[in-house]
Protein backbone atom coordinates (compact mmCIF):
# COMPACT_ATOMS: atom_id res chain seq x y z
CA UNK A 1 77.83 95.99 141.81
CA UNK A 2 77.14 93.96 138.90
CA UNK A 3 79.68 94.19 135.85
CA UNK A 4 78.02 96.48 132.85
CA UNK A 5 77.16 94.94 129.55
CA UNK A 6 76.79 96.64 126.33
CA UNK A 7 73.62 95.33 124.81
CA UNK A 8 72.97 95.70 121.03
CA UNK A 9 68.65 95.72 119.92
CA UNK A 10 67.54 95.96 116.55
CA UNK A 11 63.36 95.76 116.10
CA UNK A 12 61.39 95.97 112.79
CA UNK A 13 57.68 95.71 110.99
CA UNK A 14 55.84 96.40 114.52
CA UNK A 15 53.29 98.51 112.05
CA UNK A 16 50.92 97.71 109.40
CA UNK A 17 49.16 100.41 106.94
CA UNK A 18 46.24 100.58 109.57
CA UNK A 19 48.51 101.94 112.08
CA UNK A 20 51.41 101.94 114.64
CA UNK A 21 55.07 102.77 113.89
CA UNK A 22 58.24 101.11 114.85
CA UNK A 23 59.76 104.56 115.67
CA UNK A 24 57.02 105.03 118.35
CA UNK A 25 57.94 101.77 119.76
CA UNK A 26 61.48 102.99 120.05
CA UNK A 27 60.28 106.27 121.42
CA UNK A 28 58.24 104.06 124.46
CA UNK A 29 61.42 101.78 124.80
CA UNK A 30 64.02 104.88 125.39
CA UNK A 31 61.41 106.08 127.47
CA UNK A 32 61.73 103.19 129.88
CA UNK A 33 65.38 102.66 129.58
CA UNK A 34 66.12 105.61 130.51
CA UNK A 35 64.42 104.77 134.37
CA UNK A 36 66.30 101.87 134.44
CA UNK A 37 69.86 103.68 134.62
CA UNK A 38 71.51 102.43 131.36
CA UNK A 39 73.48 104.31 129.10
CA UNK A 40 72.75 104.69 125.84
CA UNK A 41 76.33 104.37 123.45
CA UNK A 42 74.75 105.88 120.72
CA UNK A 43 71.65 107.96 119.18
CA UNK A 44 69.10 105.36 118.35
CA UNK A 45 69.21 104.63 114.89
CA UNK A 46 66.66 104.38 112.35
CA UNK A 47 68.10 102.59 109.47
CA UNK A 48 65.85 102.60 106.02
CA UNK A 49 66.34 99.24 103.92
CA UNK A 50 65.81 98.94 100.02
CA UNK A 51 62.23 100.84 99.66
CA UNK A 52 61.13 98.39 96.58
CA UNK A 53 60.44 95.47 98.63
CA UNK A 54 56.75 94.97 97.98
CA UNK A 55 55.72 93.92 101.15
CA UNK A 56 57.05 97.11 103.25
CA UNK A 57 55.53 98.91 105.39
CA UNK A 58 55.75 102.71 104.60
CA UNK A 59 59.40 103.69 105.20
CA UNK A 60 61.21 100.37 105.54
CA UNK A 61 62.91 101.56 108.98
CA UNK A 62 64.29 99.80 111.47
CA UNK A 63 65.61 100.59 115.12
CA UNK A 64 68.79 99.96 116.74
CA UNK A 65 69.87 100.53 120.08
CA UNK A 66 73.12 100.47 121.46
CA UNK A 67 73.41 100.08 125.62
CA UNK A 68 75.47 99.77 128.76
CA UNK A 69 73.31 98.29 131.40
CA UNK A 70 74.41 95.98 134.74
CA UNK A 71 70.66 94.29 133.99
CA UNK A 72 70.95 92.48 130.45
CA UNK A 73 68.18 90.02 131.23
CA UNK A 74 65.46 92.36 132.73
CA UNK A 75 66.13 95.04 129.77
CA UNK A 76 65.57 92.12 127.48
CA UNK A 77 62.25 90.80 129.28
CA UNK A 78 61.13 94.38 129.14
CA UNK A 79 62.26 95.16 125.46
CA UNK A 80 60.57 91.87 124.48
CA UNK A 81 57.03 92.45 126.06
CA UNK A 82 56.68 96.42 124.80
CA UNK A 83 57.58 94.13 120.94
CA UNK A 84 54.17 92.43 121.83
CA UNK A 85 52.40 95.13 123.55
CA UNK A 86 52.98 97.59 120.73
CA UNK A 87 53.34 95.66 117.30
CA UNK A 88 50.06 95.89 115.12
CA UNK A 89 49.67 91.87 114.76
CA UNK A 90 45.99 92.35 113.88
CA UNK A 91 46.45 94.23 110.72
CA UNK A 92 49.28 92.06 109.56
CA UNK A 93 52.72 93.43 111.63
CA UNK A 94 55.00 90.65 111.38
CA UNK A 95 57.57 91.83 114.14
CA UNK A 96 61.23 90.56 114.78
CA UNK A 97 63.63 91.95 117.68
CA UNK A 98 67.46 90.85 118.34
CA UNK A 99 69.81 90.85 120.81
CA UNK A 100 73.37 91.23 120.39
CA UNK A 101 75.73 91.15 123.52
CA UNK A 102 78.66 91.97 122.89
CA UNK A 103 81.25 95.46 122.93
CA UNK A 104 81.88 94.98 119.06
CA UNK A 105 79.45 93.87 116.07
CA UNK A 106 81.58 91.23 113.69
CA UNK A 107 81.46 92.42 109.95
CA UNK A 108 79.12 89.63 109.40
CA UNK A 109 76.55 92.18 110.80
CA UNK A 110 77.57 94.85 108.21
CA UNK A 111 77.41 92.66 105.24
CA UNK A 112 73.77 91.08 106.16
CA UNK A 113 72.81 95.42 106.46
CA UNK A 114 74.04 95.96 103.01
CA UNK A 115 72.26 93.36 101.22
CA UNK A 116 69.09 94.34 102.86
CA UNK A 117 69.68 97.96 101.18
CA UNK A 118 69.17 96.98 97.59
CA UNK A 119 68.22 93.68 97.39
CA UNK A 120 65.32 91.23 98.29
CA UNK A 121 66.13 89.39 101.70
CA UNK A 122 64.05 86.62 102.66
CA UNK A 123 63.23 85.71 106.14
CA UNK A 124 64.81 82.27 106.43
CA UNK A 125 67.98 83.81 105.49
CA UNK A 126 67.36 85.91 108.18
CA UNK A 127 66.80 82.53 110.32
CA UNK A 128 69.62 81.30 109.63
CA UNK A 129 72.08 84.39 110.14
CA UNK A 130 70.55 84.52 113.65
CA UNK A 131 70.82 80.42 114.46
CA UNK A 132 74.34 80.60 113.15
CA UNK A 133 75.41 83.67 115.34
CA UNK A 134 73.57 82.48 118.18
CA UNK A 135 71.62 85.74 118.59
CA UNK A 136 68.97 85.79 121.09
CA UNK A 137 65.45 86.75 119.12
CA UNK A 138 62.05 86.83 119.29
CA UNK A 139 59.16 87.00 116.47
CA UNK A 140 55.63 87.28 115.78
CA UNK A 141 53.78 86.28 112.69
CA UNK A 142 56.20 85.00 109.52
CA UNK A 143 59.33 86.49 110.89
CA UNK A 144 59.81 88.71 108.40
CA UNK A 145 60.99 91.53 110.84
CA UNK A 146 64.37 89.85 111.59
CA UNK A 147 65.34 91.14 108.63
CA UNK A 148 65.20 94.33 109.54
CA UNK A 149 66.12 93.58 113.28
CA UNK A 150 69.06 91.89 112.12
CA UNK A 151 70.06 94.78 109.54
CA UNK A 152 69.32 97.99 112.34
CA UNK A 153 71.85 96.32 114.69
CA UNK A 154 74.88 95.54 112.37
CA UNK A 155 74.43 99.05 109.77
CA UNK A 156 77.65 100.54 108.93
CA UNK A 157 77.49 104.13 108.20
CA UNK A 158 78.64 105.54 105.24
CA UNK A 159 77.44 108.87 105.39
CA UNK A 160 74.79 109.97 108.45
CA UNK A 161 71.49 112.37 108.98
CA UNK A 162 69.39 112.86 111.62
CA UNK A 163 65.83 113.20 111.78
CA UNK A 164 63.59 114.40 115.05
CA UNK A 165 60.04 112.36 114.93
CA UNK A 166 57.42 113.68 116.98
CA UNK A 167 54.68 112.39 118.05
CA UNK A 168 51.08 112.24 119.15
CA UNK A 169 49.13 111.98 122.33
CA UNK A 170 46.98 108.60 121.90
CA UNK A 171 43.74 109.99 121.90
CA UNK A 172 44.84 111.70 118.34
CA UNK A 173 45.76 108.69 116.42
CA UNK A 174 44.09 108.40 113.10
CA UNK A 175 42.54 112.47 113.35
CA UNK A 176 43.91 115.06 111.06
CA UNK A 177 47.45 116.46 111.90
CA UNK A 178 46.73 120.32 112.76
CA UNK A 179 50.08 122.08 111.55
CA UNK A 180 50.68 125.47 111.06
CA UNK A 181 52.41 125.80 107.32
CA UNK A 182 53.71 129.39 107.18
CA UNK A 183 56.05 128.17 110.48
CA UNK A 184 57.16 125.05 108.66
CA UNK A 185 58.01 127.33 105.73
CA UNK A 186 60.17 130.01 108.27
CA UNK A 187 62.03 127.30 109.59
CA UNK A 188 63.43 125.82 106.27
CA UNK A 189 64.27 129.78 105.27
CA UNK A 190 65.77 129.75 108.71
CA UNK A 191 67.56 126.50 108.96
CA UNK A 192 68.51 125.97 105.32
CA UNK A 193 70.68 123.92 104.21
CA UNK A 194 71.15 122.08 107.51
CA UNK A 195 67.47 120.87 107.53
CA UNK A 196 65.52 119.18 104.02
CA UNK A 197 62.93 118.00 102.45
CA UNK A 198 60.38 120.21 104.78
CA UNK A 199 58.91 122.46 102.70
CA UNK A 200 58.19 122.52 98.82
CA UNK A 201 57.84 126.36 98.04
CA UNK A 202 56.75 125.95 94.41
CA UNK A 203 53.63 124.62 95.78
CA UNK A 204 53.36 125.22 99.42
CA UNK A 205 53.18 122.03 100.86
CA UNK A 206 54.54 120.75 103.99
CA UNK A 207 56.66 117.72 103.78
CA UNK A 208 56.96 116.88 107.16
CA UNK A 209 53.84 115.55 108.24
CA UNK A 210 52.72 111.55 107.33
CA UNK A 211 49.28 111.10 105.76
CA UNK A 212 48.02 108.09 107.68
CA UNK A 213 46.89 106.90 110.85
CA UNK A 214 50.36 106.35 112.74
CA UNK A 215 51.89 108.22 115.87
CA UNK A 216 54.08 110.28 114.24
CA UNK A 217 53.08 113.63 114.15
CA UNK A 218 55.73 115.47 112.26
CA UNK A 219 59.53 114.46 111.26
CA UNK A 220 62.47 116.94 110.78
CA UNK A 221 65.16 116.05 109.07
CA UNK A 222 68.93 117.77 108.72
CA UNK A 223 72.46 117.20 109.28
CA UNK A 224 72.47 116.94 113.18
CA UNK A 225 71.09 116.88 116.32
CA UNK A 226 71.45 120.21 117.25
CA UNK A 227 69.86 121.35 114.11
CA UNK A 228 66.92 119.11 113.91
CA UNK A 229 66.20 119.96 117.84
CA UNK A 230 66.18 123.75 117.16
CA UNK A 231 64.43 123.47 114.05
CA UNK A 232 61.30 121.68 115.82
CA UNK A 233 61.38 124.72 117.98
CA UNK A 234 60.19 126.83 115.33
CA UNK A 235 57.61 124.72 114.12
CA UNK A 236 53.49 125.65 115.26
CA UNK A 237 50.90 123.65 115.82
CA UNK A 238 47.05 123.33 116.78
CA UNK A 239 47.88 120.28 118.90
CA UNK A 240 49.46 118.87 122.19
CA UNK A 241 52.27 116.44 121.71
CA UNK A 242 53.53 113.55 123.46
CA UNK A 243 57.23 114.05 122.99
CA UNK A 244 59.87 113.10 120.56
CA UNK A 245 63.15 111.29 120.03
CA UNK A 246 66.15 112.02 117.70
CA UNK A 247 67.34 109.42 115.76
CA UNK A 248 70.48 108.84 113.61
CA UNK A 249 69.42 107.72 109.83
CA UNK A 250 70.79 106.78 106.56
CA UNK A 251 67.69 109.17 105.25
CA UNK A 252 68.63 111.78 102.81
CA UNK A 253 72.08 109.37 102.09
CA UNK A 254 71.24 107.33 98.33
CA UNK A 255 72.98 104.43 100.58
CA UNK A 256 70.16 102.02 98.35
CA UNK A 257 71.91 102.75 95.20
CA UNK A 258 75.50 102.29 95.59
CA UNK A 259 74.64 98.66 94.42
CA UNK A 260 75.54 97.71 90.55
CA UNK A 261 72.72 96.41 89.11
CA UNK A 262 73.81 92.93 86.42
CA UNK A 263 72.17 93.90 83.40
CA UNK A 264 71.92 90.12 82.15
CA UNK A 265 70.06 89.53 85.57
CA UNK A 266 67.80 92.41 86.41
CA UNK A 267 66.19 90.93 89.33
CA UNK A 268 62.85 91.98 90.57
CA UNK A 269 62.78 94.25 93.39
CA UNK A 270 66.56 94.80 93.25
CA UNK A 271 67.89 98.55 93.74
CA UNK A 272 70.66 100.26 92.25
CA UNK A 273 72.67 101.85 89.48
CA UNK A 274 72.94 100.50 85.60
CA UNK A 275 74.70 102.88 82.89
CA UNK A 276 74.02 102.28 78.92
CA UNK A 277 73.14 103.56 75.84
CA UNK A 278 69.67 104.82 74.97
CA UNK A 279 68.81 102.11 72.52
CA UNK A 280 65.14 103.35 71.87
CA UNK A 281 63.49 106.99 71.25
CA UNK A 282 61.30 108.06 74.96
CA UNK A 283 57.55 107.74 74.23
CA UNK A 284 54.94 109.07 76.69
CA UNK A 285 52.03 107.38 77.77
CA UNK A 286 49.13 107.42 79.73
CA UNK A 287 49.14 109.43 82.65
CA UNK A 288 52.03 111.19 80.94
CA UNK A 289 54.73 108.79 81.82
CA UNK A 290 57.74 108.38 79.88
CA UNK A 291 59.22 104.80 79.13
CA UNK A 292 62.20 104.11 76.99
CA UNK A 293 64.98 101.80 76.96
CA UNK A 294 68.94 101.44 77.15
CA UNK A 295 71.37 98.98 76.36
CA UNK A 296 74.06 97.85 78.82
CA UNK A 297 76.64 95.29 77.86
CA UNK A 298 74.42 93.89 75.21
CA UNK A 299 71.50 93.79 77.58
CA UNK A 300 68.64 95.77 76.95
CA UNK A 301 66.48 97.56 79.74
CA UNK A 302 63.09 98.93 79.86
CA UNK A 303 63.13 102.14 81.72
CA UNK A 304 60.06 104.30 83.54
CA UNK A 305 59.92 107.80 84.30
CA UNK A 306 56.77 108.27 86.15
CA UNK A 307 55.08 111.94 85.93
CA UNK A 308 55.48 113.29 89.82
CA UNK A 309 59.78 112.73 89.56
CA UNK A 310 58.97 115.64 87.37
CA UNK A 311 62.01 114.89 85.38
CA UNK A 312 59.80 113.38 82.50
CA UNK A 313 60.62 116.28 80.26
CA UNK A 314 64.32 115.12 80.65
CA UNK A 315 63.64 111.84 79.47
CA UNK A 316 61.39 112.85 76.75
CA UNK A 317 64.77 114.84 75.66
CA UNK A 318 67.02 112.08 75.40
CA UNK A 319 67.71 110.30 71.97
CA UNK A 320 68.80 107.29 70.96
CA UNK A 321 72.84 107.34 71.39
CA UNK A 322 73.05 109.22 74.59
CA UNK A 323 75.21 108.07 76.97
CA UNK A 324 73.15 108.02 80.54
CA UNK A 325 73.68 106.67 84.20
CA UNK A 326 70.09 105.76 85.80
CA UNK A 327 69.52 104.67 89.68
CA UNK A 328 66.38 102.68 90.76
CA UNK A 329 64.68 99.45 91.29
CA UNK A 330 63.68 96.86 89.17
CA UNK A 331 60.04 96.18 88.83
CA UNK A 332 58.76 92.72 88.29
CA UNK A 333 57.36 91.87 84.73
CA UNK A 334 53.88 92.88 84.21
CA UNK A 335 51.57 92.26 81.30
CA UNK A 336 51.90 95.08 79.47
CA UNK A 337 55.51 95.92 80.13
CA UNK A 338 58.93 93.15 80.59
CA UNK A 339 61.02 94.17 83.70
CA UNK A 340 61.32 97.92 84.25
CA UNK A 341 63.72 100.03 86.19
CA UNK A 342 61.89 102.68 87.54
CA UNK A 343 64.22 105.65 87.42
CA UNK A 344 64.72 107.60 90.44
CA UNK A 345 67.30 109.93 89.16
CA UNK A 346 69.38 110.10 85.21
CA UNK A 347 72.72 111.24 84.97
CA UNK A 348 73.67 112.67 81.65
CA UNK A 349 77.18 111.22 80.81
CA UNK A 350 77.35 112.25 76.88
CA UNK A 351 74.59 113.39 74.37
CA UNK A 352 74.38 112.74 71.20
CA UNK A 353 75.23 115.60 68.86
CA UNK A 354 71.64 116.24 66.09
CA UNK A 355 71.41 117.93 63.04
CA UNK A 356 69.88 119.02 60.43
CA UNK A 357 69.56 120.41 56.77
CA UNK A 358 69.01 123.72 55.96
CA UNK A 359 69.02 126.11 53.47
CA UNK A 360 72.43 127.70 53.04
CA UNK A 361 73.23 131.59 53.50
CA UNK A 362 74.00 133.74 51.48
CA UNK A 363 78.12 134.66 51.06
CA UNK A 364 78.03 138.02 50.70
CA UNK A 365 74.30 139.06 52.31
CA UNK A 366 74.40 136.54 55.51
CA UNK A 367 71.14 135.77 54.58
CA UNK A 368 69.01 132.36 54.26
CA UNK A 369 68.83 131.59 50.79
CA UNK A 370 65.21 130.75 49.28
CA UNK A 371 64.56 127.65 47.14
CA UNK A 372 64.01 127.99 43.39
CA UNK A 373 62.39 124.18 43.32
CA UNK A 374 62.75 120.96 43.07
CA UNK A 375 66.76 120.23 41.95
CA UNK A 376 66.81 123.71 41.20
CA UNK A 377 68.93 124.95 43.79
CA UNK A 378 68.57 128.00 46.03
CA UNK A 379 68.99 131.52 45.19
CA UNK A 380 69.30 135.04 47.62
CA UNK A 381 66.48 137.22 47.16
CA UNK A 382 68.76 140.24 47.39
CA UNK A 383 72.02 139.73 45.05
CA UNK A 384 70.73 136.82 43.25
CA UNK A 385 73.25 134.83 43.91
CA UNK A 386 73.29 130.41 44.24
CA UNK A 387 73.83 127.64 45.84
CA UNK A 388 73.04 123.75 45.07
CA UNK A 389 73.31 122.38 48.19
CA UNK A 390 71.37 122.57 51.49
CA UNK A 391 74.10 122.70 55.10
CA UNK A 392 74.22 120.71 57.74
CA UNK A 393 73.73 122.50 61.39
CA UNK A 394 73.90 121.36 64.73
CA UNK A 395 70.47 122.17 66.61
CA UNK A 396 71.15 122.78 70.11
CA UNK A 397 69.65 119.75 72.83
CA UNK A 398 67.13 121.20 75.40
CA UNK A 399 69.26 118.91 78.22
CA UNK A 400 72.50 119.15 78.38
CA UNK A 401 75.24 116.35 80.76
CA UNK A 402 74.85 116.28 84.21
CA UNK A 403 72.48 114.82 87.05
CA UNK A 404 68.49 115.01 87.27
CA UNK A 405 66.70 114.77 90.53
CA UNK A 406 63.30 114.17 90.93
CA UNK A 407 60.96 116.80 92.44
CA UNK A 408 61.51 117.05 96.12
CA UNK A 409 57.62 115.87 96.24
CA UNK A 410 58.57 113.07 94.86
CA UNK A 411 61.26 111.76 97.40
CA UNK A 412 61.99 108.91 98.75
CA UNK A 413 63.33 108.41 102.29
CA UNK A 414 66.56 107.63 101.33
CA UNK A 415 67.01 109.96 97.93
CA UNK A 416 69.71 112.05 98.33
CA UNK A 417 68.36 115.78 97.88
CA UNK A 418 70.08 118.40 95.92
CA UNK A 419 71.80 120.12 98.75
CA UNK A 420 73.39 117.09 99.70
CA UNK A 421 74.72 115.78 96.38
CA UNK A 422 78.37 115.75 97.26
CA UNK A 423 78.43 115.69 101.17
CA UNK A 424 78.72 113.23 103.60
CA UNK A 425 77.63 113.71 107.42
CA UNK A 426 79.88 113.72 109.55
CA UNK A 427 79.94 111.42 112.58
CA UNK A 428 78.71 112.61 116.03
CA UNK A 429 79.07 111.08 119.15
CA UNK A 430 76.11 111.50 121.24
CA UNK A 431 75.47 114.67 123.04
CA UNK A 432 73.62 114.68 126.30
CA UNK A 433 73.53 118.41 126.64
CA UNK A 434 71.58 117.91 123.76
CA UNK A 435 68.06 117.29 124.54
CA UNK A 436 67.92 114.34 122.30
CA UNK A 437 64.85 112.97 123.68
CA UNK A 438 61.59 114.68 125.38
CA UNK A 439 58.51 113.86 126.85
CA UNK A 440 56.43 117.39 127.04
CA UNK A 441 53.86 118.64 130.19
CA UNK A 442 50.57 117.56 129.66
C-alpha cells in the first residue's frame, strides 16, 4: 500500500455574474473525493478576500481543501478537469487552482492570505508567489484566480464561522428560489444567537437566499456545524434540492478590517480602519447619503455613508470635533468626489460637548426670564426681577460614544454582526458524526 499524502487545494473565480459558483464546484469535488477513499483533514473552507476589489465576483470566496490520499496525482488530474468542466469561461470566469503537498503550510502562505483581505493583489504577484514556491497550478483566462487559490490554501484563522450552502438541482438554475419565509423566520427565533444574518424582522425579508442565477439555493450561517446542520432542518421549501456542504468561513468575522489604513496614502480599493477628527459638518445628498470628512495625522479624508447602512442619521449627528473610529474601503477618485472611504461601521470615541445661549431663570421663581429688548436685559414676568446676561447650557447630542453597525440588510459577507461583536469562534476539528455533507434522494 502506497504511503498517504496530505494534499492542500485552493480554487477561485470559477463564476461570473451570469452564473456558476465556486462553492458548487467544491460541493461536486467533495462529492467525488469522497469515492476515492481520502480523508478530508479539515471542513472545506470558504475563505472571503477584501470585498472592494472591483473586479469580484459576488462574495470574493475561495475554497480550500485539506486531504490525505495514497493517489496525489489522480486526485489532481481529477480536481484539475472538474476546474475546466465547471468554471464559467464564457461569461468572463478567470479560474486559478493550486496544489500544495505538503503536512504543514510555511507562513509565507499566511502572509500572501492577509494581504489579499484588505488590499488590492495583482495576479503576477500571484505568479510569482507560486513560481517561487514551486506550487503546482493551473489557470484559465488572465489568472486572476490564483489569487484567491493561493490565499484559500494558506488562511490563518483568527476567529471562525460556518455556513451550510445548499443547492439546486440543474434543471432550476436561473428560476426563482421557492422558500417558505415564516420557516426561515422560526428558525432564527429558534436558533438565535448561534445562527445570523437570516432573517430581518423589521421588514420580513429572508436573508438567506442569493438573487441571481447561481446554484446556491440558500446559505445558513452560525457558529458551528452542528448548528448550521440543524438549522437547515427547519427551513421549508417549494423545491427539491441537490444536496449541500458545510464549510468553515471567515464570514461574519470583520477579518477585512483589522488592516490600518495610511492616511497620507489612501489607496484605492484598500480596506480597513482610519481614526480622526471630524474636520467638516455631515451634509446629505442625493439619494439621502451623508458625506463628510475627518482629519487623521494632518491628512484629511472624505467619508460616505450611503442610505441602506441605515446609520446615516448617525453621521448626520456628528460635528466637527468629534473624535470617531471608521472601518471601510477606499474608493477610487471620481469626478465629483476625491478618494472616499465608504464607511461600513463608526465608532464614537469622544463627542464634542455643544451649547448654547439662553435666557437665564429666574432666582427665586425657577422660571425663564423674558427679554425686555435690545441691551435691555431680561426681566421675570412674576417678581419682576433682572438679569443682563443670557447662560450658557449644554444641549444634549442625539448620539452618544460607542459603535454603529449598519442595518443587517446592509451586510457584507464578512461584517461582523451585532451578536458577534466581542466573540471569537472557537476552533473545531471536523466531526464525521456530523453530517457535514449530503447529497438528498431524488
Amino acid at each position: 500500500m502506497s504511503q498517504q499524502t496530505v494534499l492542500h487545494i485552493g480554487f477561485d473565480d470559477t463564476d461570473s455574474p451570469k452564473g456558476m459558483c465556486t462553492t458548487y464546484l467544491a460541493f461536486k469535488i467533495v462529492d467525488t473525493l469522497r469515492k476515492e477513499n481520502v480523508e478530508f483533514l479539515d471542513y472545506p473552507r470558504l475563505i472571503r478576500f477584501n470585498p472592494n476589489i472591483p473586479w469580484k465576483t459576488r462574495g470574493n470566496g475561495a475554497v480550500g481543501l485539506s486531504i490525505k490520499t495514497n493517489e496525489p496525482d489522480k486526485i489532481k488530474q481529477m480536481v484539475r478537469h472538474m476546474v475546466k468542466s465547471y468554471s464559467d469561461t464564457k461569461n468572463g470566469a478567470n479560474p486559478g487552482l493550486v496544489f500544495y503537498q505538503n503536512n504543514t503550510i510555511p507562513k509565507d502562505f499566511a502572509s500572501f492570505s492577509e494581504l489579499a483581505l484588505w488590499k488590492l493583489i495583482n495576479r503576477s504577484f500571484a505568479k510569482q508567489f507560486v513560481s517561487k514556491n514551486n506550487l503546482e497550478s493551473f489557470y484559465l483566462g488572465n489568472g486572476q484566480g490564483l489569487v484567491g487559490a493561493v490565499g484559500a490554501i494558506g488562511y490563518s484563522f483568527s476567529d471562525r464561522t460556518f455556513e451550510l450552502l445548499s443547492y439546486r438541482k440543474k434543471k432550476q438554475f436561473g428560476k426563482k428560489r421557492q422558500i417558505i419565509p415564516q420557516s426561515v423566520r422560526v428558525m432564527q427565533e429558534k436558533t438565535y444567537p448561534y445562527t445570523f444574518n437570516s432573517y430581518d424582522k423589521k421588514t420580513g425579508r429572508v436573508l438567506i437566499t442569493p438573487h441571481g442565477p447561481d446554484p446556491v439555493f440558500y446559505g445558513v450561517r452560525g457558529e458551528d456545524p452542528k448548528t448550521v446542520v440543524d438549522a437547515s432542518k427547519l427551513i421549508q421549501t417549494n423545491e427539491k434540492l441537490d444536496g449541500y456542504l458545510v464549510f468553515k468561513t471567515n464570514q461574519g468575522t470583520n477579518d477585512h478590517l483589522k488592516n490600518k489604513i495610511d492616511s497620507s496614502e489612501l489607496k484605492p480599493y484598500t480596506s480597513g480602519v482610519i481614526s480622526g477628527v471630524v474636520s467638516s459638518r455631515p451634509k446629505i445628498e442625493k439619494g439621502g447619503h451623508v458625506f463628510f470628512s475627518i482629519t487623521a495625522k494632518d491628512y484629511k479624508i472624505n467619508c460616505a455613508v450611503y442610505r441602506p447602512t441605515k446609520i446615516t442619521t448617525v453621521a448626520l449627528g456628528l460635528t466637527v470635533g468629534d473624535e470617531i473610529r471608521v472601518g471601510g474601503g477606499i474608493k477610487k477618485a471620481s469626478k465629483k468626489h476625491n478618494r472616499t472611504l465608504n464607511v461600513e461601521f463608526i465608532e464614537i470615541l469622544k463627542l464634542e460637548k455643544h451649547y448654547k445661549m439662553i435666557n437665564p431663570l429666574c432666582a427665586n421663581c425657577n422660571k425663564k426670564m423674558k427679554s425686555k429688548g435690545k441691551n435691555q436685559g431680561f426681566e421675570c414676568i412674576k417678581c419682576k426681577s433682572r438679569e443682563y446676561k443670557k447662560i450658557r447650557t449644554e444641549i444634549p447630542r442625539k448620539i452618544e460614544p460607542k459603535l454603529y453597525v449598519p442595518a443587517v440588510t446592509a451586510h457584507r459577507h464578512l461584517t461582523r454582526p451585532s451578536q458577534r461583536i466581542g466573540k471569537i469562534g472557537y476552533s473545531v476539528r471536523i466531526n464525521k458524526s456530523i453530517p457535514w455533507f449530503r447529497i438528498f434522494e431524488n
